[in-house]
C-alpha atoms as a PDB file:
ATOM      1  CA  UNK A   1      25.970 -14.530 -90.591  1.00  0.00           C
ATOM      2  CA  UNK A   2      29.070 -12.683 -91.805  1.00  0.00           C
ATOM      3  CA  UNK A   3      31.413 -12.166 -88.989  1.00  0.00           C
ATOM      4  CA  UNK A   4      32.718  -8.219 -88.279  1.00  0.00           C
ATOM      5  CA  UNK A   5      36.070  -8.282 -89.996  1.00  0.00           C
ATOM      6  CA  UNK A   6      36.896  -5.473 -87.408  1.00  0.00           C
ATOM      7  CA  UNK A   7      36.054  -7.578 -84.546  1.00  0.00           C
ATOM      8  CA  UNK A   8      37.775 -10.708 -86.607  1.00  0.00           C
ATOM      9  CA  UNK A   9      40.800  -8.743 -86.237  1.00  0.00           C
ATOM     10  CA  UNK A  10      40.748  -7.342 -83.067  1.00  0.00           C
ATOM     11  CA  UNK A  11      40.137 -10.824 -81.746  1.00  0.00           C
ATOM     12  CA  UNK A  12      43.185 -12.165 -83.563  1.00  0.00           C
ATOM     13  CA  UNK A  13      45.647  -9.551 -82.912  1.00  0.00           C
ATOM     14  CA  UNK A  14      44.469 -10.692 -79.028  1.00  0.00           C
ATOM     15  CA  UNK A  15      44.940 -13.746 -79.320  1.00  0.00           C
ATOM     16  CA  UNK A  16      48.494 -13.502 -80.967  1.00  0.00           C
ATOM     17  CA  UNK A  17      49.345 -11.683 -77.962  1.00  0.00           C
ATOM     18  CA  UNK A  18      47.945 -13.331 -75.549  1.00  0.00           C
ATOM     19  CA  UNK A  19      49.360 -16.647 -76.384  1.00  0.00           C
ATOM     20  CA  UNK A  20      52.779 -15.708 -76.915  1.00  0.00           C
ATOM     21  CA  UNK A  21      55.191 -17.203 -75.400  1.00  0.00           C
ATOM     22  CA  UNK A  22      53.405 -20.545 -75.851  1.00  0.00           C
ATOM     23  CA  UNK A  23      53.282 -20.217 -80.001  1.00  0.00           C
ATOM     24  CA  UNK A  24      56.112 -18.101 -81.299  1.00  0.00           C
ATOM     25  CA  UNK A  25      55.320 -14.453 -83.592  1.00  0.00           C
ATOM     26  CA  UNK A  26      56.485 -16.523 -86.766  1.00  0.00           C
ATOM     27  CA  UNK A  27      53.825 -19.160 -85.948  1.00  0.00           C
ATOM     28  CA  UNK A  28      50.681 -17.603 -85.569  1.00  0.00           C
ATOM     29  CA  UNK A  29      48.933 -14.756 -87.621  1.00  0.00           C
ATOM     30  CA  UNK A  30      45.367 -13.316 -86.471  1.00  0.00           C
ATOM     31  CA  UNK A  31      43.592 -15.045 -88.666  1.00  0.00           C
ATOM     32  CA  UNK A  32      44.542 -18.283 -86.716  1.00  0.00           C
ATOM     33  CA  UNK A  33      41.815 -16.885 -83.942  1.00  0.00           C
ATOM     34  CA  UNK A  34      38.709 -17.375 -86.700  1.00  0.00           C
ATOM     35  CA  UNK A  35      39.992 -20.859 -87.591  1.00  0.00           C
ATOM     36  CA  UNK A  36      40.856 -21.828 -83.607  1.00  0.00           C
ATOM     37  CA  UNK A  37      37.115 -20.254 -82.913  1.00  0.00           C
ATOM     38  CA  UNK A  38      35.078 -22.130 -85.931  1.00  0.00           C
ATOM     39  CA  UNK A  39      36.921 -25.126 -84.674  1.00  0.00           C
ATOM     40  CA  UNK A  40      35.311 -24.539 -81.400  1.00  0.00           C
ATOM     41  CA  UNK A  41      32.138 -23.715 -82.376  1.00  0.00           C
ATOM     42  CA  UNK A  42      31.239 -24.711 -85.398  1.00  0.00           C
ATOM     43  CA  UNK A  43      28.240 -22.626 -87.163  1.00  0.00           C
ATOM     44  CA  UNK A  44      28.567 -20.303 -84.050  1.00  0.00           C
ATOM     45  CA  UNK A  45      29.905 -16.763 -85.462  1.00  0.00           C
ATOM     46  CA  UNK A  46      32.243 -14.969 -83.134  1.00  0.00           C
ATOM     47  CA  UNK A  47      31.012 -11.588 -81.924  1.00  0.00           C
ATOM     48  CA  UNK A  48      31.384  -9.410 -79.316  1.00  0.00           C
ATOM     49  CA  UNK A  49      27.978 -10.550 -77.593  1.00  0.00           C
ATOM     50  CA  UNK A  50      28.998 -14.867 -78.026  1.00  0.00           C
ATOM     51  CA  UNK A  51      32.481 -13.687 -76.917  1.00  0.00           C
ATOM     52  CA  UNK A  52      30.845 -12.007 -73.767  1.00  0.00           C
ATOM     53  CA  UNK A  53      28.410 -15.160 -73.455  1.00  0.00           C
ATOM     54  CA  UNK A  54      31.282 -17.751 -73.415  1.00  0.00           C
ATOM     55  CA  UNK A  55      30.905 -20.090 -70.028  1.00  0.00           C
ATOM     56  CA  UNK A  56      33.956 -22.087 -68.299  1.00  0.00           C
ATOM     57  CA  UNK A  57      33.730 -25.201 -70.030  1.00  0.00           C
ATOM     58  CA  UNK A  58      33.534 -23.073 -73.647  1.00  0.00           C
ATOM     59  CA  UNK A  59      36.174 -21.209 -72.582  1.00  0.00           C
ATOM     60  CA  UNK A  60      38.093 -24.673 -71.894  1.00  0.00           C
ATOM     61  CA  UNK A  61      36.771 -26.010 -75.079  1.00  0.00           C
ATOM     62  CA  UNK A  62      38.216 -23.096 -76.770  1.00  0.00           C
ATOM     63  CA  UNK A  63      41.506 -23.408 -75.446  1.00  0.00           C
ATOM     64  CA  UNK A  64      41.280 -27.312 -76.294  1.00  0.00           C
ATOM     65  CA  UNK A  65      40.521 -26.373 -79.779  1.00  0.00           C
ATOM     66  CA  UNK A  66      43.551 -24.121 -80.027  1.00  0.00           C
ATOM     67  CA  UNK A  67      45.902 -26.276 -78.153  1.00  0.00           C
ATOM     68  CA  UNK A  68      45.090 -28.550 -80.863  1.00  0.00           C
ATOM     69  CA  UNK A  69      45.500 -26.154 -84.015  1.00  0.00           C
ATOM     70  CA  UNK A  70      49.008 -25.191 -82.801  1.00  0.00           C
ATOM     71  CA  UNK A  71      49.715 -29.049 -81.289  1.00  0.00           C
ATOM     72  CA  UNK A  72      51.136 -27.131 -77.982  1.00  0.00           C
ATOM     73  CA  UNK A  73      48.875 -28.370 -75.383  1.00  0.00           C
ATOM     74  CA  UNK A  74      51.078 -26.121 -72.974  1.00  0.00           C
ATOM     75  CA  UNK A  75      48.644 -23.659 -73.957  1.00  0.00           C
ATOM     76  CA  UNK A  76      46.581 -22.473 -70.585  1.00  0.00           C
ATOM     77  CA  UNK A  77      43.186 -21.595 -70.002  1.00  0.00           C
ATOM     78  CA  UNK A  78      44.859 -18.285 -68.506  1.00  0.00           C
ATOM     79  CA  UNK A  79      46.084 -17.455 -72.010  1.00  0.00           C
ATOM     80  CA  UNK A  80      42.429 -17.933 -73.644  1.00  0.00           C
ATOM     81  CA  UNK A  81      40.746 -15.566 -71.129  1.00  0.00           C
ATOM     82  CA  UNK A  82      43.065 -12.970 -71.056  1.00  0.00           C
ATOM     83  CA  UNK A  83      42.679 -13.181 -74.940  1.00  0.00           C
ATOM     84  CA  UNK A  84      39.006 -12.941 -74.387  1.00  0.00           C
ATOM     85  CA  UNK A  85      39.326  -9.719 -72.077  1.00  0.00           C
ATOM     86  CA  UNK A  86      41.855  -8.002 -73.897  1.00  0.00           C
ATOM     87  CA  UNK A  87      39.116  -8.436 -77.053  1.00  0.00           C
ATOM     88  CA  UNK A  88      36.405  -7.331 -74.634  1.00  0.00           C
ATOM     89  CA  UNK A  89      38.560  -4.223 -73.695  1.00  0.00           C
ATOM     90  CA  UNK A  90      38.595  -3.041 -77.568  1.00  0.00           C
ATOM     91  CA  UNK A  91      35.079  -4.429 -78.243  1.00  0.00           C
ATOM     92  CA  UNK A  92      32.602  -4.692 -75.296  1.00  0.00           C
ATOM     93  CA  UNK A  93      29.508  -6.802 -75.922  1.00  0.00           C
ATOM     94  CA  UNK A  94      26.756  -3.801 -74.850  1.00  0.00           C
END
């Protein structure tokens, strides 16, 4: 299934925000979030309703996979969720 490139962006633009400080503006682009996410969950689409669906320890996994894309394990699991809500905020799941 094709992804929403709306939502694709909306999820990336959060995610840029939400992990600066941790990965500097020049070092992440939104499209980072799709490659962080399939990295996670491979053959899993991201959408608003597997966003919403995400439990603690795929939420951890998630940040695990990102830590790992940008090698700065200083990344938090604070940082992942609040990219997750902001998303949520511009796209809820219902």
């Amino acid at each position: 299934m094709m992804p929403d490139l709306d939502f694709i962006s909306a999820l990336g633009e959060e995610f840029c925000e939400a992990l600066s400080p941790s990965i500097p503006e020049d070092s992440i682009v939104p499209m980072d979030a799709l490659g962080i996410w399939r990295a996670a969950f491979p053959g899993v689409a991201p959408t608003p309703r597997t966003l919403a669906a995400l439990t603690t320890s795929q939420v951890a996994l998630l940040r695990e996979a990102a830590a790992r894309y940008f090698e700065t394990p200083t990344l938090t699991i604070d940082q992942i969720q609040s990219a997750i809500a902001r998303t949520q905020a511009r796209w809820p799941s219902s």
